[in-house]
PDB file of N, CA and C in Angstrom:
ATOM      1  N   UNK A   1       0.842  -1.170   0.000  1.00  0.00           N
ATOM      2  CA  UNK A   1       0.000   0.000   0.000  1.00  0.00           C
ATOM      3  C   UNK A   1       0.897   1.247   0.000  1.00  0.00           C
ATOM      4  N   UNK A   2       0.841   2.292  -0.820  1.00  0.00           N
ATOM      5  CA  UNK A   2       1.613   3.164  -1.313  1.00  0.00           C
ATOM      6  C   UNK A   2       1.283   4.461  -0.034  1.00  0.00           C
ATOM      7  N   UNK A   3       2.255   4.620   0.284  1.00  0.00           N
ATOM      8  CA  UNK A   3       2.019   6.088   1.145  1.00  0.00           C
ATOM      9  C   UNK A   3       1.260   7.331   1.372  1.00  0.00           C
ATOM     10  N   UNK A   4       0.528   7.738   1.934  1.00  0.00           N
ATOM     11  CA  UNK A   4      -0.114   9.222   1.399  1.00  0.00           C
ATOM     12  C   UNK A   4       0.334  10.013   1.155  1.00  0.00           C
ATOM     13  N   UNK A   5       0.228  11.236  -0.126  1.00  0.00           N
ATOM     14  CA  UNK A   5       1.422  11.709  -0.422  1.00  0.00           C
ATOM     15  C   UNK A   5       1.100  13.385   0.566  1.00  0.00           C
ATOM     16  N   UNK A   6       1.399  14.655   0.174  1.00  0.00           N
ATOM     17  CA  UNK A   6       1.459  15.761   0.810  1.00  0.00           C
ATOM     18  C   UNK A   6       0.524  16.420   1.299  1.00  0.00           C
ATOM     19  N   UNK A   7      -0.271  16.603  -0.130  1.00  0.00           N
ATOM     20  CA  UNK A   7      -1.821  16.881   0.606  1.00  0.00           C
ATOM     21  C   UNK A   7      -3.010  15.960   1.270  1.00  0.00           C
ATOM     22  N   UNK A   8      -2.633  14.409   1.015  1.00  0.00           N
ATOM     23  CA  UNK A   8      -3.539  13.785   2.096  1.00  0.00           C
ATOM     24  C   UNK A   8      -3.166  13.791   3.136  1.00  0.00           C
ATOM     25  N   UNK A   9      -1.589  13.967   3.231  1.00  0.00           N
ATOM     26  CA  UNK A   9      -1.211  14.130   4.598  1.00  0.00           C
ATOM     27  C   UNK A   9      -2.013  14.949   5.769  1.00  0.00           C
ATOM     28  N   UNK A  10      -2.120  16.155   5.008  1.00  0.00           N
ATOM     29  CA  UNK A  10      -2.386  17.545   4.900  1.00  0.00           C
ATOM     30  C   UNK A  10      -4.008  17.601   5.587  1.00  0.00           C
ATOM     31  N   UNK A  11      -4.216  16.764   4.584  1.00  0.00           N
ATOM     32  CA  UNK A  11      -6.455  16.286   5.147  1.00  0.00           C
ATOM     33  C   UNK A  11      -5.977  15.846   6.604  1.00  0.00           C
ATOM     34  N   UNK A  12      -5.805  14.652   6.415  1.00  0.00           N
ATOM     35  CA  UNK A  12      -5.737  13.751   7.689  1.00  0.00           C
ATOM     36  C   UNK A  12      -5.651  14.533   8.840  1.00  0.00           C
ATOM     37  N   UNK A  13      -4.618  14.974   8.668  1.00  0.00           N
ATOM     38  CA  UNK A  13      -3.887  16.026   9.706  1.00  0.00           C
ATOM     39  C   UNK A  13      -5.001  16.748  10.557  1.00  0.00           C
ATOM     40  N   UNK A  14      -5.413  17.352   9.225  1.00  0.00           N
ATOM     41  CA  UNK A  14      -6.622  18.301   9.484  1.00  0.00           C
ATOM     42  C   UNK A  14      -7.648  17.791  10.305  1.00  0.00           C
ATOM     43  N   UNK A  15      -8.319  16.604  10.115  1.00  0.00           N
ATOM     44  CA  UNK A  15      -9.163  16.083  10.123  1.00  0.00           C
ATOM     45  C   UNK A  15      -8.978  15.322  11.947  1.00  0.00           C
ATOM     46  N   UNK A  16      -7.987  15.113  12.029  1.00  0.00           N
ATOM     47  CA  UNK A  16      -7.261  14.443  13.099  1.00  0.00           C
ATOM     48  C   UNK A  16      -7.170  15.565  14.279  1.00  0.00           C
ATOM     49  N   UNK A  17      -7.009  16.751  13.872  1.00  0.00           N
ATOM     50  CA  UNK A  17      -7.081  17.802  14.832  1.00  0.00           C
ATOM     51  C   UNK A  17      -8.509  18.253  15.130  1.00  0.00           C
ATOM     52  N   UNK A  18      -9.185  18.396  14.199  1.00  0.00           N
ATOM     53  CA  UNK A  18     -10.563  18.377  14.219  1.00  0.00           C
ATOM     54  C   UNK A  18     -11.534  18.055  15.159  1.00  0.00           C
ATOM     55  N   UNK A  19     -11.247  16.598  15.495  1.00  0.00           N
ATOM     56  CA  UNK A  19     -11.515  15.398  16.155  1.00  0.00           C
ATOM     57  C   UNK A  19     -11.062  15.455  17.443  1.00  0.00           C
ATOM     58  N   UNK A  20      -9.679  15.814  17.735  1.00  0.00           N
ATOM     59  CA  UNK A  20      -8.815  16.043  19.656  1.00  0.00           C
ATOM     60  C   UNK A  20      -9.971  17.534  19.629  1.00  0.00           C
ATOM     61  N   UNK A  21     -10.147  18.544  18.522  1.00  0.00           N
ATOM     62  CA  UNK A  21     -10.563  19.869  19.025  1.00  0.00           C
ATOM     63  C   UNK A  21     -12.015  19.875  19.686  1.00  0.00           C
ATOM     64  N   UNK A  22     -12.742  19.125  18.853  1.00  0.00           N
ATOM     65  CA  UNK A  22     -14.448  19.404  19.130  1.00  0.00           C
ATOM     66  C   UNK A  22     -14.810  17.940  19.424  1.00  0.00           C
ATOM     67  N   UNK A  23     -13.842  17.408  19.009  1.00  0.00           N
ATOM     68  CA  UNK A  23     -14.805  15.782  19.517  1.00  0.00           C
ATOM     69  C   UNK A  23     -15.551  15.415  18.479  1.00  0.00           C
ATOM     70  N   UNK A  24     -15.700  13.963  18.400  1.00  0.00           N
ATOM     71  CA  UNK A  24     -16.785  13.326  17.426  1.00  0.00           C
ATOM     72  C   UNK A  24     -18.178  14.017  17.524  1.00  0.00           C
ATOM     73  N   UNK A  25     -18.631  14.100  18.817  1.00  0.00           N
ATOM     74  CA  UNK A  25     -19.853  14.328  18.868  1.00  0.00           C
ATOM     75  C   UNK A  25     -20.400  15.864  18.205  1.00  0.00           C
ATOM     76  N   UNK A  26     -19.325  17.042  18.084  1.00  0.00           N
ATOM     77  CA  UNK A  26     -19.466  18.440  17.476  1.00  0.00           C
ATOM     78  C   UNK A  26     -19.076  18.650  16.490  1.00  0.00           C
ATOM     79  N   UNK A  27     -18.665  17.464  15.938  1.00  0.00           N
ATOM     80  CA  UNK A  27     -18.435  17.773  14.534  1.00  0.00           C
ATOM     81  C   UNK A  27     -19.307  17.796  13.247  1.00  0.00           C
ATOM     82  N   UNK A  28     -20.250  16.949  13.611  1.00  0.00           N
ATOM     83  CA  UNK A  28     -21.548  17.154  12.334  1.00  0.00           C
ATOM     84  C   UNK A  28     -22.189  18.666  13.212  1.00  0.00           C
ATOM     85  N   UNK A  29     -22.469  18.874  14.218  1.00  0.00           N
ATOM     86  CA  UNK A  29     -22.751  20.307  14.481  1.00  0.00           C
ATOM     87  C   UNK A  29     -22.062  21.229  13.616  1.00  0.00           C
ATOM     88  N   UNK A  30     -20.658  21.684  13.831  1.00  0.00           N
ATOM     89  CA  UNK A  30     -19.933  21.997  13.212  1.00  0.00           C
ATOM     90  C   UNK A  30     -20.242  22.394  11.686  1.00  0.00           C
ATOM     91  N   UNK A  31     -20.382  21.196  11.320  1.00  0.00           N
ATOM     92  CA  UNK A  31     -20.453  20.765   9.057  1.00  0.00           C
ATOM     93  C   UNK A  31     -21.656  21.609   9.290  1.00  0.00           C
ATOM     94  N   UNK A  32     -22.705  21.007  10.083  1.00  0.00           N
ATOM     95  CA  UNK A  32     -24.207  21.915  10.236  1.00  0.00           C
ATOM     96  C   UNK A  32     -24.336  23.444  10.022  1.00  0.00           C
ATOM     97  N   UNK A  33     -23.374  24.007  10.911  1.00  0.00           N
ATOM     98  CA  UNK A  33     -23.319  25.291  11.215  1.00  0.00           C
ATOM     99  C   UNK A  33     -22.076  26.131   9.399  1.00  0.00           C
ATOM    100  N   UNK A  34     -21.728  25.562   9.384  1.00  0.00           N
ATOM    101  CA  UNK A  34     -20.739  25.543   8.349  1.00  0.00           C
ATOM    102  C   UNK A  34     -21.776  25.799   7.205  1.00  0.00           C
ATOM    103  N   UNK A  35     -22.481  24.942   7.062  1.00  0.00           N
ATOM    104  CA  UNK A  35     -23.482  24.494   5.848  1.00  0.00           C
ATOM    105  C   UNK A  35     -24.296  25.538   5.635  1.00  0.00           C
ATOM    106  N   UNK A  36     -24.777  26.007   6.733  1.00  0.00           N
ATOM    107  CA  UNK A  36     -25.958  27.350   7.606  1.00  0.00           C
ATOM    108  C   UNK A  36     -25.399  28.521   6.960  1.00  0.00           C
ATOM    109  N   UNK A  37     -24.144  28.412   7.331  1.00  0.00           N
ATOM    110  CA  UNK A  37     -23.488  29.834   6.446  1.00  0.00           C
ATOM    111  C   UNK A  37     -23.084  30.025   5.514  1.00  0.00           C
ATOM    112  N   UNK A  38     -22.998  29.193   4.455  1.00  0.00           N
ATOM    113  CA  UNK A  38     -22.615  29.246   3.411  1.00  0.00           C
ATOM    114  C   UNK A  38     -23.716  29.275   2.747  1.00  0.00           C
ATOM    115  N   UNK A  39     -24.860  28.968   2.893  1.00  0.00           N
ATOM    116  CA  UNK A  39     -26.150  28.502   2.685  1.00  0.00           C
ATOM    117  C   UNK A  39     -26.379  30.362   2.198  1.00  0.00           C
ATOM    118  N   UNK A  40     -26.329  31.047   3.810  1.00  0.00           N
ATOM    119  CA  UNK A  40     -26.936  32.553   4.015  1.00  0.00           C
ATOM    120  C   UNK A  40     -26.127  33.149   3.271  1.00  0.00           C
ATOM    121  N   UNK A  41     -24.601  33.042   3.356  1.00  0.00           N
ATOM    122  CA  UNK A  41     -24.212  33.744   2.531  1.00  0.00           C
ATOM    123  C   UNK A  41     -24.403  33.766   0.847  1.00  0.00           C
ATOM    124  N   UNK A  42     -24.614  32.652   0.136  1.00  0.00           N
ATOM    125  CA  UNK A  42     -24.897  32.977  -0.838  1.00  0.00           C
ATOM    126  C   UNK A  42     -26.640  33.742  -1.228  1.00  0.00           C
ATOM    127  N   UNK A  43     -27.319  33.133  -0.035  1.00  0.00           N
ATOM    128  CA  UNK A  43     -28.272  34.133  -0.322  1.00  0.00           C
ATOM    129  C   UNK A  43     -28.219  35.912  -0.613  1.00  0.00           C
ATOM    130  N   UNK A  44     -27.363  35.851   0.329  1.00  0.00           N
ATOM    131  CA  UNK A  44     -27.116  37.745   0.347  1.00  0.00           C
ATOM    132  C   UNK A  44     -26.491  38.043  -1.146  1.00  0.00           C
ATOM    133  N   UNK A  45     -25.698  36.866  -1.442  1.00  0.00           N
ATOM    134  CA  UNK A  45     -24.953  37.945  -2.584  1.00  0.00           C
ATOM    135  C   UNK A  45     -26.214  37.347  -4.379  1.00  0.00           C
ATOM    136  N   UNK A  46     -27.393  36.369  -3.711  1.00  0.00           N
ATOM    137  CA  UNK A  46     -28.063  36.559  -4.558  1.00  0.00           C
ATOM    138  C   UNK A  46     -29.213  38.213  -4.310  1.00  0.00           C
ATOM    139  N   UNK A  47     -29.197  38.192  -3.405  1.00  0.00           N
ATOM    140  CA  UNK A  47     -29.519  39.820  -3.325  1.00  0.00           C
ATOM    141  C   UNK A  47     -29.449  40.935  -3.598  1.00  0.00           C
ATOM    142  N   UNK A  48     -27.948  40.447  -3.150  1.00  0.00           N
ATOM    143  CA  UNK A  48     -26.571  42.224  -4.022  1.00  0.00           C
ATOM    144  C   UNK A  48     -26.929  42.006  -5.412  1.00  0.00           C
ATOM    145  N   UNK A  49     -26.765  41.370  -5.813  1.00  0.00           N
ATOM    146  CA  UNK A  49     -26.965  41.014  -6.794  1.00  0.00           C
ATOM    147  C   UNK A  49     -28.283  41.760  -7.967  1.00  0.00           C
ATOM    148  N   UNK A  50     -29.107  41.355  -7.276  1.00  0.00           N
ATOM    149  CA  UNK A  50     -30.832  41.360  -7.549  1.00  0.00           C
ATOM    150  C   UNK A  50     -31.242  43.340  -7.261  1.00  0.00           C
ATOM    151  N   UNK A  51     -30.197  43.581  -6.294  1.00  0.00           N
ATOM    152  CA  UNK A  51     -30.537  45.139  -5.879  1.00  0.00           C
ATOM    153  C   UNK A  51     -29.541  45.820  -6.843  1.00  0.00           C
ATOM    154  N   UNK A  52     -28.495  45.298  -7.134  1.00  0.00           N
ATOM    155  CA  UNK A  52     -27.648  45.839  -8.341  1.00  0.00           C
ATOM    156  C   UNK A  52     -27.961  46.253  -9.652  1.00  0.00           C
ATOM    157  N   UNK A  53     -28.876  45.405  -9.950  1.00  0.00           N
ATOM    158  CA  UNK A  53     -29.667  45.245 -11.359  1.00  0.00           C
ATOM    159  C   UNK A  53     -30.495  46.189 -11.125  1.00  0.00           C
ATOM    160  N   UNK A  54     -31.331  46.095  -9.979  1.00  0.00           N
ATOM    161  CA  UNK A  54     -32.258  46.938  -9.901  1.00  0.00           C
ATOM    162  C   UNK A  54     -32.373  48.739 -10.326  1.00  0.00           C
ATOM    163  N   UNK A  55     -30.839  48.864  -9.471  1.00  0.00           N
ATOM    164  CA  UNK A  55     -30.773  49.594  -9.404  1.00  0.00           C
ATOM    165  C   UNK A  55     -29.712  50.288 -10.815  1.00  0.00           C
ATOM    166  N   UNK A  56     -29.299  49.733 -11.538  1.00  0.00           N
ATOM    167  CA  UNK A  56     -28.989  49.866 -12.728  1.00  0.00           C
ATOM    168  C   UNK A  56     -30.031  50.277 -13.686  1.00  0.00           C
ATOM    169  N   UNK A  57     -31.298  49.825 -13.621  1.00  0.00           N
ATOM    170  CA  UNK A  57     -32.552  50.199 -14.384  1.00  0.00           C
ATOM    171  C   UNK A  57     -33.276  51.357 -14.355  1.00  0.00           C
ATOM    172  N   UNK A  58     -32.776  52.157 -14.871  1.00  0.00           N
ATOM    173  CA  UNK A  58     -33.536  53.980 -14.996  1.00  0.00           C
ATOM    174  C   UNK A  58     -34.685  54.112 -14.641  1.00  0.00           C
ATOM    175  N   UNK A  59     -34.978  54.818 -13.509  1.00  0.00           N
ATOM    176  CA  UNK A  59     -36.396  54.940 -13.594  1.00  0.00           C
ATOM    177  C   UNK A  59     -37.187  55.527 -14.701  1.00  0.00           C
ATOM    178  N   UNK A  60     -38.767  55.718 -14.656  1.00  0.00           N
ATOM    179  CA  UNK A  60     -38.991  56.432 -16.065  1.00  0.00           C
ATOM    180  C   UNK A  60     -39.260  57.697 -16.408  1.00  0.00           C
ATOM    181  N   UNK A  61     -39.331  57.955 -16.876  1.00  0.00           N
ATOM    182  CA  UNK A  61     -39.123  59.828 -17.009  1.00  0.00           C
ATOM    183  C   UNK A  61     -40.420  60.257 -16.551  1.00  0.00           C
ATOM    184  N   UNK A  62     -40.106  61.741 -16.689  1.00  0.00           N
ATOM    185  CA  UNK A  62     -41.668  61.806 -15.870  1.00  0.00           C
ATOM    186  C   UNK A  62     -42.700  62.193 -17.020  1.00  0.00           C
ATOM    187  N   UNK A  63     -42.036  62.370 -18.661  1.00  0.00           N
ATOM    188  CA  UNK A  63     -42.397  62.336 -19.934  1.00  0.00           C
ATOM    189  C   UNK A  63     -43.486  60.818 -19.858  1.00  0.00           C
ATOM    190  N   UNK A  64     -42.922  59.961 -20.056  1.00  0.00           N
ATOM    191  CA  UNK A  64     -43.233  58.771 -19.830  1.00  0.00           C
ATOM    192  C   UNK A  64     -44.552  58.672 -19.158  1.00  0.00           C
ATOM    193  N   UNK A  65     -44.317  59.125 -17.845  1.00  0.00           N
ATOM    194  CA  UNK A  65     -45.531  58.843 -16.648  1.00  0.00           C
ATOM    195  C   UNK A  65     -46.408  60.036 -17.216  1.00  0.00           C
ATOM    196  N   UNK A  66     -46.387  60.912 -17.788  1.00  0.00           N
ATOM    197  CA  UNK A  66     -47.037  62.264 -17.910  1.00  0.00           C
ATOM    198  C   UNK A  66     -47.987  61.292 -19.313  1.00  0.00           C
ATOM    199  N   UNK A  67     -47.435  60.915 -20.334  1.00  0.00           N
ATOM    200  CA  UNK A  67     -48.140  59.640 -21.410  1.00  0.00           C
ATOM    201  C   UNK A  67     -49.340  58.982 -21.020  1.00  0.00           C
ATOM    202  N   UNK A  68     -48.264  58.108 -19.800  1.00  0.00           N
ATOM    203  CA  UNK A  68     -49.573  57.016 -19.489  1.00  0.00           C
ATOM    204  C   UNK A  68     -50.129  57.480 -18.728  1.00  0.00           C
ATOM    205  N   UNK A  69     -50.888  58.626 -18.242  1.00  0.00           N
ATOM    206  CA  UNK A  69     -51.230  58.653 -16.901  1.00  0.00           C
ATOM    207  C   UNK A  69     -52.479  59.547 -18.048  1.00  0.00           C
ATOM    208  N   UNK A  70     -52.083  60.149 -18.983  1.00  0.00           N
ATOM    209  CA  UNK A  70     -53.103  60.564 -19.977  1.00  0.00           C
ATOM    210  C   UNK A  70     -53.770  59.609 -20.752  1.00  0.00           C
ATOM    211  N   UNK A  71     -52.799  58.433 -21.078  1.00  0.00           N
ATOM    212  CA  UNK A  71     -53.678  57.404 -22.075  1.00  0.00           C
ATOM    213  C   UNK A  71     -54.232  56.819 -21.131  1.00  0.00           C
ATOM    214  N   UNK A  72     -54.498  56.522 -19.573  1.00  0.00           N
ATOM    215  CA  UNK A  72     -55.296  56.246 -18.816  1.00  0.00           C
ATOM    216  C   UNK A  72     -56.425  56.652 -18.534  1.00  0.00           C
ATOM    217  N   UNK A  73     -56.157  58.021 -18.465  1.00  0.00           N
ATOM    218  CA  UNK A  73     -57.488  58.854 -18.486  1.00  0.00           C
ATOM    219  C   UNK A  73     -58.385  58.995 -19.954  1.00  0.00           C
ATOM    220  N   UNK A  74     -57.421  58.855 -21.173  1.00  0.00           N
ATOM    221  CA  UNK A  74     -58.304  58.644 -22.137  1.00  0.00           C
ATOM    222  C   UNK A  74     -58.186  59.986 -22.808  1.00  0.00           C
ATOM    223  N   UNK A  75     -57.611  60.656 -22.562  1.00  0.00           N
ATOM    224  CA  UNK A  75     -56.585  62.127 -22.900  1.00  0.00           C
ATOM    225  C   UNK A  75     -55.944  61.657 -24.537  1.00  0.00           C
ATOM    226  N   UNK A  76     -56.427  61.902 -25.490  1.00  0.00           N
ATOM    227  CA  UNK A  76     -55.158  61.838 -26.507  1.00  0.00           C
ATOM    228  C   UNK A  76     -53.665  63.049 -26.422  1.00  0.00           C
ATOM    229  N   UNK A  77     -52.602  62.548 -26.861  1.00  0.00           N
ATOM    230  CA  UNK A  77     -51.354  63.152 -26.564  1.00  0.00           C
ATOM    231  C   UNK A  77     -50.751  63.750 -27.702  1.00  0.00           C
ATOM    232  N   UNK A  78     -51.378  63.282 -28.914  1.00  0.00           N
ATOM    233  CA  UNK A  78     -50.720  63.405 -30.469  1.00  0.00           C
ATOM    234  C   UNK A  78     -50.665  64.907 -30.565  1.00  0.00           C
ATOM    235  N   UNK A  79     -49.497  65.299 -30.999  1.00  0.00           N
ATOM    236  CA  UNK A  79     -49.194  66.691 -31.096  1.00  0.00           C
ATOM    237  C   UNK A  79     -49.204  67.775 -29.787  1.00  0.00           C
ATOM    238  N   UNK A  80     -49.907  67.724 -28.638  1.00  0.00           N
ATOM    239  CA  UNK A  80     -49.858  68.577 -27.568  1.00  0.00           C
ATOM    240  C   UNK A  80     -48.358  68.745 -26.811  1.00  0.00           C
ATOM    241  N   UNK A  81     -47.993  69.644 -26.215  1.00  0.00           N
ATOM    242  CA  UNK A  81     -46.791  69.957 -25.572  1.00  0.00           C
ATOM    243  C   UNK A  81     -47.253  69.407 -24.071  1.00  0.00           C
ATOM    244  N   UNK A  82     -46.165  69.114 -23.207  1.00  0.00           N
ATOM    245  CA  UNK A  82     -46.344  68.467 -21.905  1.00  0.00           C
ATOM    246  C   UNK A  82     -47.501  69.531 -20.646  1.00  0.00           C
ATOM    247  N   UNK A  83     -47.093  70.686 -20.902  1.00  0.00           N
ATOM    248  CA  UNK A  83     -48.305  71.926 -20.511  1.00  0.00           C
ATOM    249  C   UNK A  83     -49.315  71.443 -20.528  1.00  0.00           C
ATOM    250  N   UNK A  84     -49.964  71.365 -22.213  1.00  0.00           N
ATOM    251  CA  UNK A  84     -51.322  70.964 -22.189  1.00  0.00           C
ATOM    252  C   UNK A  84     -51.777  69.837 -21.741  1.00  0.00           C
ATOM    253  N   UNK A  85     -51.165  68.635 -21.698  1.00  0.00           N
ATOM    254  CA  UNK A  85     -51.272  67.982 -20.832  1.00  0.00           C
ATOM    255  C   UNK A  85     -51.983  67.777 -19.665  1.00  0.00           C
ATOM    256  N   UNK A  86     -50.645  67.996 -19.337  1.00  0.00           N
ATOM    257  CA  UNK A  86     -50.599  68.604 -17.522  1.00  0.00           C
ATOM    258  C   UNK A  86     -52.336  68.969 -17.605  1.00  0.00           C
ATOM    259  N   UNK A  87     -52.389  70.021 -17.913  1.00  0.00           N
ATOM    260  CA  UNK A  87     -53.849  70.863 -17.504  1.00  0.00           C
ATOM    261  C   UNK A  87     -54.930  69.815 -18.060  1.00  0.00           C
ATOM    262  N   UNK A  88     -54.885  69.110 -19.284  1.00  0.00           N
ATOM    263  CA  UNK A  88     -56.030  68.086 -19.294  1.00  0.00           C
ATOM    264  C   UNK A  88     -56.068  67.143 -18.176  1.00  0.00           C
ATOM    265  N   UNK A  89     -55.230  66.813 -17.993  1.00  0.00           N
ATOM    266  CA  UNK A  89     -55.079  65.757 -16.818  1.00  0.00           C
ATOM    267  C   UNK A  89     -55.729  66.151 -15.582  1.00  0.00           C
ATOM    268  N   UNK A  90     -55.277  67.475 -14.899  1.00  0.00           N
ATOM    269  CA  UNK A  90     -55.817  68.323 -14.137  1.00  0.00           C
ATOM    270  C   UNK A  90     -57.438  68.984 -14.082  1.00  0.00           C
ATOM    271  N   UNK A  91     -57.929  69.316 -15.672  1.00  0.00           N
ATOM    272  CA  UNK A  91     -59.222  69.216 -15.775  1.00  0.00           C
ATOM    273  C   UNK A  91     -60.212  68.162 -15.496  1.00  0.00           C
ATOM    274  N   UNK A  92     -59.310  67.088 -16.340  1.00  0.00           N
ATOM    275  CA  UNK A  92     -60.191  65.860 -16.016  1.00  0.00           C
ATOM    276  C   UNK A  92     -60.441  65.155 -15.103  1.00  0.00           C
ATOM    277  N   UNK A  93     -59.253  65.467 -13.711  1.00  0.00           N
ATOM    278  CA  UNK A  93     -59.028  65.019 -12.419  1.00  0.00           C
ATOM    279  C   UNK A  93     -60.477  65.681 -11.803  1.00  0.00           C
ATOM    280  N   UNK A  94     -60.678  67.015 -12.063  1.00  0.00           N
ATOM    281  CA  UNK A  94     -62.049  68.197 -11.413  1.00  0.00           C
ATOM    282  C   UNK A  94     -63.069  67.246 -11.608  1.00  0.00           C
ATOM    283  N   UNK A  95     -62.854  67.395 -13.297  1.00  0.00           N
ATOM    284  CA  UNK A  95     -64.166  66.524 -13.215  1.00  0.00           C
ATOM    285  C   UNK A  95     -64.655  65.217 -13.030  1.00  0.00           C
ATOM    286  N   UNK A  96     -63.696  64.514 -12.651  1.00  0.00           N
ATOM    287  CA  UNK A  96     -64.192  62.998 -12.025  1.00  0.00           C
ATOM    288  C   UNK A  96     -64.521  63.408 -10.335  1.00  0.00           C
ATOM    289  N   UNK A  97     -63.509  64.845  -9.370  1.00  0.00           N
ATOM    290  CA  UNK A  97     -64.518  64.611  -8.242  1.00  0.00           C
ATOM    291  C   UNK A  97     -65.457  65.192  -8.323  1.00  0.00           C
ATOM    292  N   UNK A  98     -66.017  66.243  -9.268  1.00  0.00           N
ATOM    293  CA  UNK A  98     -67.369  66.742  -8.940  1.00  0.00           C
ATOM    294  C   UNK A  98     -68.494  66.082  -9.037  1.00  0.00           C
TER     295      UNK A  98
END
């Protein structure tokens, strides 16, 4: 049977200290707790992640929202300047509370 060479040495070793440190009985605790955090940590950096993107994505202009907030109301937009708008939007706001 051929010798172990440097790095199994290296395990063993490891593994052997492991064992005098926490004992058989804390060592699947241990892997447990080990497992727990590696677990959380990749959650977070699926997060960073997820908030990175997010936040890479332009919000939308207020051109944009000034559009839909008229093609909602049913406002046509073709040719008017953002002014007139505005004030249809504002008219038509009156007259839905009166």
């Amino acid at each position: 049977m051929p010798l172990p060479s440097g790095i199994e040495l290296i395990v063993i070793a490891v593994i052997i200290v492991a064992i005098l440190l926490w004992g058989p009985k804390k060592l699947p605790e241990l892997a447990k707790s080990i497992g727990l955090a590696k677990k959380e940590f990749e959650k977070v950096q699926k997060e960073g992640e997820t908030f990175t993107t997010q936040a890479m994505t332009p919000p939308p202009s207020t051109d944009d929202v000034l559009i839909k907030t008229a093609k909602e109301l049913g406002i046509s937009t073709e040719g008017k300047t953002k002014d007139q708008i505005s004030q249809e939007i504002i008219e038509k706001s009156k007259q839905a509370k009166s």
